[in-house]
Every structure is written in C-alpha cells, then in structure tokens.
C-alpha atoms as a PDB file:
ATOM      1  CA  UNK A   1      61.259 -77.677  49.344  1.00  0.00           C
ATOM      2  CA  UNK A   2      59.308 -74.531  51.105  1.00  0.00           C
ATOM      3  CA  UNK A   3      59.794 -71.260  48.578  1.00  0.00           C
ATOM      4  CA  UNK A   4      61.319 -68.667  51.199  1.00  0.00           C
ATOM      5  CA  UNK A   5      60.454 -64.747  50.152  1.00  0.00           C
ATOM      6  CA  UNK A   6      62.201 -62.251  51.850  1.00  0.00           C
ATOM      7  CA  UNK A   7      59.508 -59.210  50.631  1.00  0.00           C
ATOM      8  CA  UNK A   8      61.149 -55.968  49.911  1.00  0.00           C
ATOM      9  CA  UNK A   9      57.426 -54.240  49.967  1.00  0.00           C
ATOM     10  CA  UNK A  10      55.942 -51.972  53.071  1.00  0.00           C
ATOM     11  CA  UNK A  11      52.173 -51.581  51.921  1.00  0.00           C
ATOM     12  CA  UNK A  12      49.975 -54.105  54.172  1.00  0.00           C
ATOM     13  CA  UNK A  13      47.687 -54.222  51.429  1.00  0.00           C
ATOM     14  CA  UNK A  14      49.871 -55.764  49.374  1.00  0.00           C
ATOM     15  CA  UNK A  15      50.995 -58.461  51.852  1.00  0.00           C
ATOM     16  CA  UNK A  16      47.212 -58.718  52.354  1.00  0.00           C
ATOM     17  CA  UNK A  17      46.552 -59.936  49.024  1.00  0.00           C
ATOM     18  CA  UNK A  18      49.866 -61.350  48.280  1.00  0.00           C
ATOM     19  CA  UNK A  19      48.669 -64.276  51.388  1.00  0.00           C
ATOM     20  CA  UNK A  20      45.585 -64.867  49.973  1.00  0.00           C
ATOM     21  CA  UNK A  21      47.111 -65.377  46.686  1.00  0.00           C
ATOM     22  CA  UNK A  22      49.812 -67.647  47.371  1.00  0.00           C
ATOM     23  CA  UNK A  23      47.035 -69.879  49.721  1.00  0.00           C
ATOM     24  CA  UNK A  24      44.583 -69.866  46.873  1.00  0.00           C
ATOM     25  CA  UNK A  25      46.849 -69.965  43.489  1.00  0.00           C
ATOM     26  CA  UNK A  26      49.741 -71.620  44.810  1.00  0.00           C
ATOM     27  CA  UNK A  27      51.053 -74.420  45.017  1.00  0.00           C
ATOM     28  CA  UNK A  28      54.294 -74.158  46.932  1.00  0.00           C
ATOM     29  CA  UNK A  29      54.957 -74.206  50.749  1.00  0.00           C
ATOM     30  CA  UNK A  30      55.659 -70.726  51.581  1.00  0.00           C
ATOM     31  CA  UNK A  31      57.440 -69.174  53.994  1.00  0.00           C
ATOM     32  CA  UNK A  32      57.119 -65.129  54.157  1.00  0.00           C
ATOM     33  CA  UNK A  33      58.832 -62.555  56.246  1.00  0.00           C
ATOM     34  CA  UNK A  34      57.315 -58.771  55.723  1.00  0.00           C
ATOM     35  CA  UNK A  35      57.068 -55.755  57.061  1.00  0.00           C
ATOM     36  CA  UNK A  36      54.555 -52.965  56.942  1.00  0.00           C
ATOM     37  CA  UNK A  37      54.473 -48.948  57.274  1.00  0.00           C
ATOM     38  CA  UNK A  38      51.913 -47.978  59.928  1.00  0.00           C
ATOM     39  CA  UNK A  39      49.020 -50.188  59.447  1.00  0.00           C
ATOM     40  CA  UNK A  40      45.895 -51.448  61.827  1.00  0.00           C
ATOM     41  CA  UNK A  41      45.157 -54.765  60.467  1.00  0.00           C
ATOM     42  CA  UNK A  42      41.646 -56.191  61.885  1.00  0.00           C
ATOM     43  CA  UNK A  43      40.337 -60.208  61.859  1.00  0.00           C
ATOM     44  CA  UNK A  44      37.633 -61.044  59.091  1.00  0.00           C
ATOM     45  CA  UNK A  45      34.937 -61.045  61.703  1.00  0.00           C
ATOM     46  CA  UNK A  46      35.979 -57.622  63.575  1.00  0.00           C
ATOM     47  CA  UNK A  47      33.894 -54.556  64.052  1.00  0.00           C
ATOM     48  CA  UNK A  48      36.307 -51.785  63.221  1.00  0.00           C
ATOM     49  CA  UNK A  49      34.202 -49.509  65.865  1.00  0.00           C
ATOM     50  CA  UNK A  50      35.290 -51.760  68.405  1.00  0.00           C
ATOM     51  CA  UNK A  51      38.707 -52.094  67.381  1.00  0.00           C
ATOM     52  CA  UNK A  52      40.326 -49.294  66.299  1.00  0.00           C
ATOM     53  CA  UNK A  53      40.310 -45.549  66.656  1.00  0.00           C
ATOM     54  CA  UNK A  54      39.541 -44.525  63.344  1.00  0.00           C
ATOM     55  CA  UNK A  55      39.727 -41.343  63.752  1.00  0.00           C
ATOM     56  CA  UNK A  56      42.870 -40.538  65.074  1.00  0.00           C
ATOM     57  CA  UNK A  57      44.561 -43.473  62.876  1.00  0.00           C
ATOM     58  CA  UNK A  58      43.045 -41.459  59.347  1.00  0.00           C
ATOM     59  CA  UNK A  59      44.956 -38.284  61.239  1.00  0.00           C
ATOM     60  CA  UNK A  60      48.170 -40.076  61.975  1.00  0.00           C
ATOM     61  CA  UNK A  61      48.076 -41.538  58.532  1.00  0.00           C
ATOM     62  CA  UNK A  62      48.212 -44.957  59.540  1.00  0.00           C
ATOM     63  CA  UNK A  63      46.356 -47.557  57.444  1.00  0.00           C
ATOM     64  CA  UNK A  64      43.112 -49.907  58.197  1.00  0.00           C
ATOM     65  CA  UNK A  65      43.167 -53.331  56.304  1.00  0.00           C
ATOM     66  CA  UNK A  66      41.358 -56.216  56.960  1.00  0.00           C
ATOM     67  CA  UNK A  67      42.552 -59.642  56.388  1.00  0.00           C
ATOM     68  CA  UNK A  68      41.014 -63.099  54.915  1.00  0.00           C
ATOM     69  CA  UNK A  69      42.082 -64.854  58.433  1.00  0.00           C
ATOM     70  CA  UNK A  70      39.868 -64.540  61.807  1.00  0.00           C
ATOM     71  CA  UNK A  71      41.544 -63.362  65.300  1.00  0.00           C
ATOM     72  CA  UNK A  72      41.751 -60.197  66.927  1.00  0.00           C
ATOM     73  CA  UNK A  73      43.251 -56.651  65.704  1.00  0.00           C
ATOM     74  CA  UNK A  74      47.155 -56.111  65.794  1.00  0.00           C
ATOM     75  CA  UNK A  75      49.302 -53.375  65.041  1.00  0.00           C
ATOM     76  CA  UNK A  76      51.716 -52.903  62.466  1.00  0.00           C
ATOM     77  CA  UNK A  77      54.811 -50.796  61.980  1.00  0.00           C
ATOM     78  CA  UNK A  78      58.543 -50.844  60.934  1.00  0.00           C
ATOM     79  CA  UNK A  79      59.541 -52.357  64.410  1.00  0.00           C
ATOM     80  CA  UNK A  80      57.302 -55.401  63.968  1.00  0.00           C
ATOM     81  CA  UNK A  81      58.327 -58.618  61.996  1.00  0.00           C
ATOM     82  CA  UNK A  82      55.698 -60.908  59.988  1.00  0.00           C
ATOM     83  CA  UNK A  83      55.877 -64.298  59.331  1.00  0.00           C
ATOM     84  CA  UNK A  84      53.525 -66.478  56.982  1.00  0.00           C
ATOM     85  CA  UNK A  85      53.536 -70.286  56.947  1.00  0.00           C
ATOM     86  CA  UNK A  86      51.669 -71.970  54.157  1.00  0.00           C
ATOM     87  CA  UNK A  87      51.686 -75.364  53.410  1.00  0.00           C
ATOM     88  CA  UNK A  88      49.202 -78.564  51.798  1.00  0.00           C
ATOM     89  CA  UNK A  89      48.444 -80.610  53.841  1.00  0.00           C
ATOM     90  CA  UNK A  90      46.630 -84.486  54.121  1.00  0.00           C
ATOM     91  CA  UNK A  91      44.565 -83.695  56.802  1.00  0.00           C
ATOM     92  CA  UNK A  92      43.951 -80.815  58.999  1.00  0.00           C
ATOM     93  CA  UNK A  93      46.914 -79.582  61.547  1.00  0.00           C
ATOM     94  CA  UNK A  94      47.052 -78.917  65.155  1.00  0.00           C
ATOM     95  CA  UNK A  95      47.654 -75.111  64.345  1.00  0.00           C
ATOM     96  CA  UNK A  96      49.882 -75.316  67.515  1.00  0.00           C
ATOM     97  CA  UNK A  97      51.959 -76.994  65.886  1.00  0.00           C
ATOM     98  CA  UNK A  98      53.260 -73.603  64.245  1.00  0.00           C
ATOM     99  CA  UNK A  99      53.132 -71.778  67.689  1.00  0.00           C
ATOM    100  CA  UNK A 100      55.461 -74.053  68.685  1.00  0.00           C
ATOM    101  CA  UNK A 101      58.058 -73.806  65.435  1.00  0.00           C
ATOM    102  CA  UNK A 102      57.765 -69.821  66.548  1.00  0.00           C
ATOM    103  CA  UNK A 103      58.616 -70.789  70.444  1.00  0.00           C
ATOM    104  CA  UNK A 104      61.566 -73.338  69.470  1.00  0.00           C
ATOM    105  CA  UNK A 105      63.167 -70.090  67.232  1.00  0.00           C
ATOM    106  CA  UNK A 106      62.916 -68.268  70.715  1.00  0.00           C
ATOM    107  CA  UNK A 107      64.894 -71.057  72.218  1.00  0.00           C
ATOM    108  CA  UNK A 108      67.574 -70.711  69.499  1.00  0.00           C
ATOM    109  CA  UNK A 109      68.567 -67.477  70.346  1.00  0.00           C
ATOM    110  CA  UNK A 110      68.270 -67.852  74.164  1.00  0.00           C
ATOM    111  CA  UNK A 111      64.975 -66.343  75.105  1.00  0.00           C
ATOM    112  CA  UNK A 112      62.359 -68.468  77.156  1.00  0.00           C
ATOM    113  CA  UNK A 113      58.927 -67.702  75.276  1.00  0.00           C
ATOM    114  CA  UNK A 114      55.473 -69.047  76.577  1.00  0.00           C
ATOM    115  CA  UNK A 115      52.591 -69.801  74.145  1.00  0.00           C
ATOM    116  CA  UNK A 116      48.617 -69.607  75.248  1.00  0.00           C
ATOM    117  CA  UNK A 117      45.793 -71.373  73.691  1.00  0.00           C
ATOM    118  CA  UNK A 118      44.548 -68.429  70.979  1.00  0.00           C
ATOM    119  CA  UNK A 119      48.097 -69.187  69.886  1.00  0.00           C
ATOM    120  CA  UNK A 120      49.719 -66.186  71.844  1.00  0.00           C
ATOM    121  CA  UNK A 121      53.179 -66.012  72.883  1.00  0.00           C
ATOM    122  CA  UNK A 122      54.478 -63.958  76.132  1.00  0.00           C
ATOM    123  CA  UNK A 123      58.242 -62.864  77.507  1.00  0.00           C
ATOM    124  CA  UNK A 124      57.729 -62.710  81.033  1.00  0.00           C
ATOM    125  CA  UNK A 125      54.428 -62.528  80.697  1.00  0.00           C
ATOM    126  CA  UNK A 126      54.281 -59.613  78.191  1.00  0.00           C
ATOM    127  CA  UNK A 127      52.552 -60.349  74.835  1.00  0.00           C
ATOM    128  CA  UNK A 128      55.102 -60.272  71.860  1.00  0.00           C
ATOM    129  CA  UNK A 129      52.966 -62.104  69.298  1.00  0.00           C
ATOM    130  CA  UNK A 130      49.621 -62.373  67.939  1.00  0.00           C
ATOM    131  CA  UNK A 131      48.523 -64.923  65.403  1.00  0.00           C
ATOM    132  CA  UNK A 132      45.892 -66.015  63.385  1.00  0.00           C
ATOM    133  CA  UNK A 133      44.677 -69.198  60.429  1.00  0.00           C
ATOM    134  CA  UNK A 134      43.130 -70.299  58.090  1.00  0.00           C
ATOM    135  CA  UNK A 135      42.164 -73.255  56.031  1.00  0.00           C
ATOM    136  CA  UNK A 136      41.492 -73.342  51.847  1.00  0.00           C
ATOM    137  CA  UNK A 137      40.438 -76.243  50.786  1.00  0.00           C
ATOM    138  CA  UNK A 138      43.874 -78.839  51.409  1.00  0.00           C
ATOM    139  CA  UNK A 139      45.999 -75.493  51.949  1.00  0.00           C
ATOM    140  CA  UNK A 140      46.190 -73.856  55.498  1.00  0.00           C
ATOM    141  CA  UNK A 141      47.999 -70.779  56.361  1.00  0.00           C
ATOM    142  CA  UNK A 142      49.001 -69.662  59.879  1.00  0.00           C
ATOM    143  CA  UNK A 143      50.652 -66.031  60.136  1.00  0.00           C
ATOM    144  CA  UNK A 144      51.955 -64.405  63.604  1.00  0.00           C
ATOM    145  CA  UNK A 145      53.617 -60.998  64.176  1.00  0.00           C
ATOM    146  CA  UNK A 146      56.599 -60.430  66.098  1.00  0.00           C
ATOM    147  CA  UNK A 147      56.722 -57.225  67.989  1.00  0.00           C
ATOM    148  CA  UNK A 148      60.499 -56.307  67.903  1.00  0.00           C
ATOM    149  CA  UNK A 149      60.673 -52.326  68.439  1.00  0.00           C
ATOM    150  CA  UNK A 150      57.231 -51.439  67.512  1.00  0.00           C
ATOM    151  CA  UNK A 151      56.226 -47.730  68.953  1.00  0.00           C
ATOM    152  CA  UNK A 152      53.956 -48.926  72.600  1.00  0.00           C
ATOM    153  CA  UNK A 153      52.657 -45.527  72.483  1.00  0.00           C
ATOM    154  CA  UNK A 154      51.067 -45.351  69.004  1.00  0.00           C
ATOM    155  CA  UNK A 155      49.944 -49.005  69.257  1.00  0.00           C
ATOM    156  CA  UNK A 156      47.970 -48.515  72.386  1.00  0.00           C
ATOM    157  CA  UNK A 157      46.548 -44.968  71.199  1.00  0.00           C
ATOM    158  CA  UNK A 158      45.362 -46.340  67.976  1.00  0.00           C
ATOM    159  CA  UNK A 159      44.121 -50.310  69.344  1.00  0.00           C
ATOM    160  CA  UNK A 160      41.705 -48.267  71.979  1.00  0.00           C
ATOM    161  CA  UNK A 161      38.698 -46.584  70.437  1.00  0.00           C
ATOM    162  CA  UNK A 162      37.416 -43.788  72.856  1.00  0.00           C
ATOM    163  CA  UNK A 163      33.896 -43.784  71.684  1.00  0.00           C
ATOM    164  CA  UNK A 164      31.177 -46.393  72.723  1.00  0.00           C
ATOM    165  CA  UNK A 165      29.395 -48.014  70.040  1.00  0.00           C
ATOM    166  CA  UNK A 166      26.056 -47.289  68.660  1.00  0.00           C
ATOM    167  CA  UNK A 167      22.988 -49.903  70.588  1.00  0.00           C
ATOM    168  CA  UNK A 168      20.644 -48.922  68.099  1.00  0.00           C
ATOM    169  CA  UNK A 169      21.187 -51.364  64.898  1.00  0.00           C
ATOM    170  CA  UNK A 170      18.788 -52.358  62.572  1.00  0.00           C
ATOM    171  CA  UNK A 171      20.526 -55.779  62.019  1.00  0.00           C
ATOM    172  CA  UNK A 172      22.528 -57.678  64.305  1.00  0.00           C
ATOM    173  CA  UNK A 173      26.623 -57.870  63.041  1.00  0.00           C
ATOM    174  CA  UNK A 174      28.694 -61.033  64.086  1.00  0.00           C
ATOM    175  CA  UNK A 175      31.405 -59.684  65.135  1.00  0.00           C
ATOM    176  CA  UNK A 176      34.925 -60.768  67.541  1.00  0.00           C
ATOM    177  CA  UNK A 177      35.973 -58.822  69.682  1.00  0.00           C
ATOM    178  CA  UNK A 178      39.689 -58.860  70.536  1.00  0.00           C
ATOM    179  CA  UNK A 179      41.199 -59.683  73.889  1.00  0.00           C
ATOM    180  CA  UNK A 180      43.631 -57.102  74.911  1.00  0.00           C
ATOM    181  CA  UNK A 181      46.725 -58.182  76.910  1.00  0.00           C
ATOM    182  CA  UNK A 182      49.887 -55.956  78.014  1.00  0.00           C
ATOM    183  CA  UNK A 183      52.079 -56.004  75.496  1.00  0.00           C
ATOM    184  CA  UNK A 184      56.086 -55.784  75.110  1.00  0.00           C
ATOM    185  CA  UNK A 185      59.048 -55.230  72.767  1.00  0.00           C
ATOM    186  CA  UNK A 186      61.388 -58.408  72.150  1.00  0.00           C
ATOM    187  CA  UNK A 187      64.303 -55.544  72.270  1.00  0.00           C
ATOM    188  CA  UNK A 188      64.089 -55.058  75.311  1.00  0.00           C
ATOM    189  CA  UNK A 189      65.651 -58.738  75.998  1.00  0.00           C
ATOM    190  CA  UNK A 190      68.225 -58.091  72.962  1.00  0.00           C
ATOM    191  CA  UNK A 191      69.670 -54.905  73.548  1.00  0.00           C
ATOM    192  CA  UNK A 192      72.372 -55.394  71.354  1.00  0.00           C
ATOM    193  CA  UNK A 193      70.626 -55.768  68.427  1.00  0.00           C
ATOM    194  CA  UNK A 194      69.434 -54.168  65.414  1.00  0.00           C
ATOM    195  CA  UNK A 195      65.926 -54.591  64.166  1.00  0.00           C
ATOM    196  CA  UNK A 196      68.114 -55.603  60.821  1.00  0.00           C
ATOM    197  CA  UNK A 197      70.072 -57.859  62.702  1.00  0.00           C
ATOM    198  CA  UNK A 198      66.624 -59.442  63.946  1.00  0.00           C
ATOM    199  CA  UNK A 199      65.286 -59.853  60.515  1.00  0.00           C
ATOM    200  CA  UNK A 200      67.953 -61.807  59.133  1.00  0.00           C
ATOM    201  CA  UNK A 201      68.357 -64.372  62.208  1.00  0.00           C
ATOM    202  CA  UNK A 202      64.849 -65.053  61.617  1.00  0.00           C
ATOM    203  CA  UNK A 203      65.316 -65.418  58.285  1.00  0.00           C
ATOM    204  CA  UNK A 204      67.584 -67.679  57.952  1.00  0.00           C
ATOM    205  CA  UNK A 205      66.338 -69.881  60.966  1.00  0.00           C
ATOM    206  CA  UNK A 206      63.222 -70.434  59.011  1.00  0.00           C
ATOM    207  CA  UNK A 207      64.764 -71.201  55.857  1.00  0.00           C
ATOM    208  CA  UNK A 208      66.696 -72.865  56.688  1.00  0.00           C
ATOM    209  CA  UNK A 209      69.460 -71.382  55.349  1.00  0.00           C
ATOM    210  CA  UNK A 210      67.980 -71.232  51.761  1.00  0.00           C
ATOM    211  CA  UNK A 211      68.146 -68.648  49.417  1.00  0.00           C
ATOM    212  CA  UNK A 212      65.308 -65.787  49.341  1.00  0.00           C
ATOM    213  CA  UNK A 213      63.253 -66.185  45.954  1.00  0.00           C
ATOM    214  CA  UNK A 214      61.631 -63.231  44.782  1.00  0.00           C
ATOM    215  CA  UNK A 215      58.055 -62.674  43.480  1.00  0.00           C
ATOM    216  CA  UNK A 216      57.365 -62.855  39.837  1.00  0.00           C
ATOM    217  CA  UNK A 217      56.413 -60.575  37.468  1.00  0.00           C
ATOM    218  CA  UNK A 218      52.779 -62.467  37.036  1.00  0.00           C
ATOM    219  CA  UNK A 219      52.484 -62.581  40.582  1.00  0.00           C
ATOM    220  CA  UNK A 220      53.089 -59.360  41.042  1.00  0.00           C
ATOM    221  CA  UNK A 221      50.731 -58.715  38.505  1.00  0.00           C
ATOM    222  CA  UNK A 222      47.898 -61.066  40.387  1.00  0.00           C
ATOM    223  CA  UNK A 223      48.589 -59.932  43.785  1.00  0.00           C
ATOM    224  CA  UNK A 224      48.242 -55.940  42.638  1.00  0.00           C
ATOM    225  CA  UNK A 225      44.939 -56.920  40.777  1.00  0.00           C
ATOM    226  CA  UNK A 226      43.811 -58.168  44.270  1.00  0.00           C
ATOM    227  CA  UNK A 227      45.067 -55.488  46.207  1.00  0.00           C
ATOM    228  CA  UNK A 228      43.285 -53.069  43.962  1.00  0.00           C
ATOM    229  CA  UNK A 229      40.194 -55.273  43.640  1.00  0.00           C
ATOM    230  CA  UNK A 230      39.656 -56.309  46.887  1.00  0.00           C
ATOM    231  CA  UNK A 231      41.568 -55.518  50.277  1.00  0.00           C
ATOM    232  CA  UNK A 232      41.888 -51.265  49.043  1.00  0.00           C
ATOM    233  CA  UNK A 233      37.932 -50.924  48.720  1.00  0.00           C
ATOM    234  CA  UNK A 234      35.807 -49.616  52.054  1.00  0.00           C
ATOM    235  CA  UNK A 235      33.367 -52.380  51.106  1.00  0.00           C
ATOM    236  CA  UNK A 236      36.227 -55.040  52.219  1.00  0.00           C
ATOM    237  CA  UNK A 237      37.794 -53.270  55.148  1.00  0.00           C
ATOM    238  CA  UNK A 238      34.411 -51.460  56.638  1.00  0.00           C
ATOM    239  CA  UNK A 239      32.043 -54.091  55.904  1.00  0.00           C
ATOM    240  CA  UNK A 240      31.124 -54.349  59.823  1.00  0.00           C
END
C-alpha cells in the first residue's frame, strides 16, 4: 500500500529534506502533495548565476533552495501544486512511466496534456509542468510541479537573471543550464475552479481514495535536523 501525505507545511526547505528523507530512510512507497511560499528551487548541478535573479528574489523575499534531484530551475508559489512519487523498485524504471501517470490524471478531468522527452508536459503547447529524478540505491523518486495559478509575472522576473556571468574562473564548474519554454496556468482551462478544489481532485486521484497519513513526530524530528543541517546552509544552495 503507497503511504499518501497530504503536507500541511509551506517552507520548501522542509519539503526539500523531507524527499530526501523519505528516499533514503524509508521504506514505504510515498506519495506527496505540497505546496511552498515563494521559493526558486534550482537542479543539483545548476549555477544559481545562470538561473536565477538573486538579487531581486533576496528583495522580494522569495527563497533559493536547491534540491538532491538534477533538472532545470522552477518556480514555486501558493498557485503551484507538488507531487512526489517514491517507490522500490527491482530494477530501474522508464521514468516516463510517471510522466505518463501525471498525463492519464489530465485525461480524468478532461484536459488533453502532451508530455516531451525531459519529462515536460504542455496544454496547447504551454508548459504546465516541470519534473525531475532520482535513483538511491533500489529506491527512485520522480517529483513534477503543477503550475495551477502561479503569479507569470513574478516567475518570469525572478527565472531571468539580467546580469551575464563572470568568463574569468579559476576552475571550471559543471553546471546545467535550464531550457526555458513559455509557460501557462492550468486555470486558465478550469475556470471554475478553486486552487482548493484542484488540490483535493488530485489528491484523491493519486491515492486513490486513501486516507492522508500524517508525518511523525521522529520524522519530523529527522527531516528538521536535515533541513537545518543541510538544504538551509549557503554551502548547499550556493555551492556553484
């Protein structure tokens, strides 16, 4: 049975650490939906020169994180919907095999989604969801966003850095960049509904209709000690 959490958190560095966690301690199958304040949330390999205008993001308030997973740079607010697969696996999965779980929920409520091969998926060809994955020993997780009513403007102010970046380095950085594509709310194909109303369709389509289980006070405890120890520091989230 897949352990469905419903998280009643905002902070993307919790959700950060609360992934790697649940991949790396865990044993379960895990399904997660979450949400996150403002946040900027960069692939593993990203410069954050290249992806993000830092300095209007610090004056706007809106976070940085970097996650354990590779891909390119997304945007996070109250308007956008996460989802987190996990599961063990015998041998390693076609990872579009999730992209297509995400297109067949589209299909459910009467929406005609396309999928590319990063895994992105389109409305009329419109981005509306950026994933990424990754693989722990026989544990892989694949997580996707869902851009419901996210605010266009602030995502393409903050996703554009205005400044070029510094030729002169000592040391080469391995870096990937992201590729940008035009970009759309699912909204504006369900007028009629809430982002609320949104949640909880996906929800339950995913579950399966199962109840949400909540995390535990020891996780809570683990995940925080991560957070704190790991995806909060400059060292993690401006390493490149």
């Amino acid at each position: 049975m897949v352990r469905c959490i419903h998280s009643p958190f905002t902070d993307i560095y919790f959700h950060l650490a609360a992934e790697e966690y649940l991949l790396k301690q865990g044993a379960d199958d895990v399904f997660m939906l979450w949400q996150d304040t403002p946040s900027v949330v960069m692939g593993k390999h990203q410069r954050v020169q290249s992806e993000v205008d830092r300095e209007w993001a610090e004056l706007q308030q809106i976070h940085i994180a970097r996650r354990f997973s590779g891909g390119g740079t997304v945007y996070h607010d109250l308007g956008n919907v996460n989802l987190t697969f996990i599961e063990t696996v015998s041998r390693l999965p076609d990872f579009k095999t999730y992209l297509h779980r995400v297109l067949e929920f589209f299909v459910s409520i009467g929406l005609t989604a396309e999928g590319d091969e990063r895994p992105g998926i389109y409305l009329h060809g419109l981005k509306i969801s950026g994933s990424a994955q990754c693989v722990y020993k026989n544990r892989v997780l694949y997580h996707c966003t869902l851009l419901y009513d996210t605010d266009m403007t602030i995502l393409n102010k903050v996703l554009n850095p205005e400044g070029k970046i510094e030729e002169k380095e000592s040391v080469p950085v391995y870096a990937v960049p992201s590729v940008r594509s035009a970009v759309t709310n699912i909204s504006n194909y369900l007028p009629m509904e809430t982002i609320e109303d949104f949640k909880k369709t996906v929800f339950q389509y995913f579950s399966k209709g199962q109840s949400a289980v909540a995390f535990n006070e020891w996780e809570l405890g683990a995940i925080d000690k991560l957070r704190k120890e790991k995806y909060i520091r400059d060292e993690w989230i401006f390493s490149r």
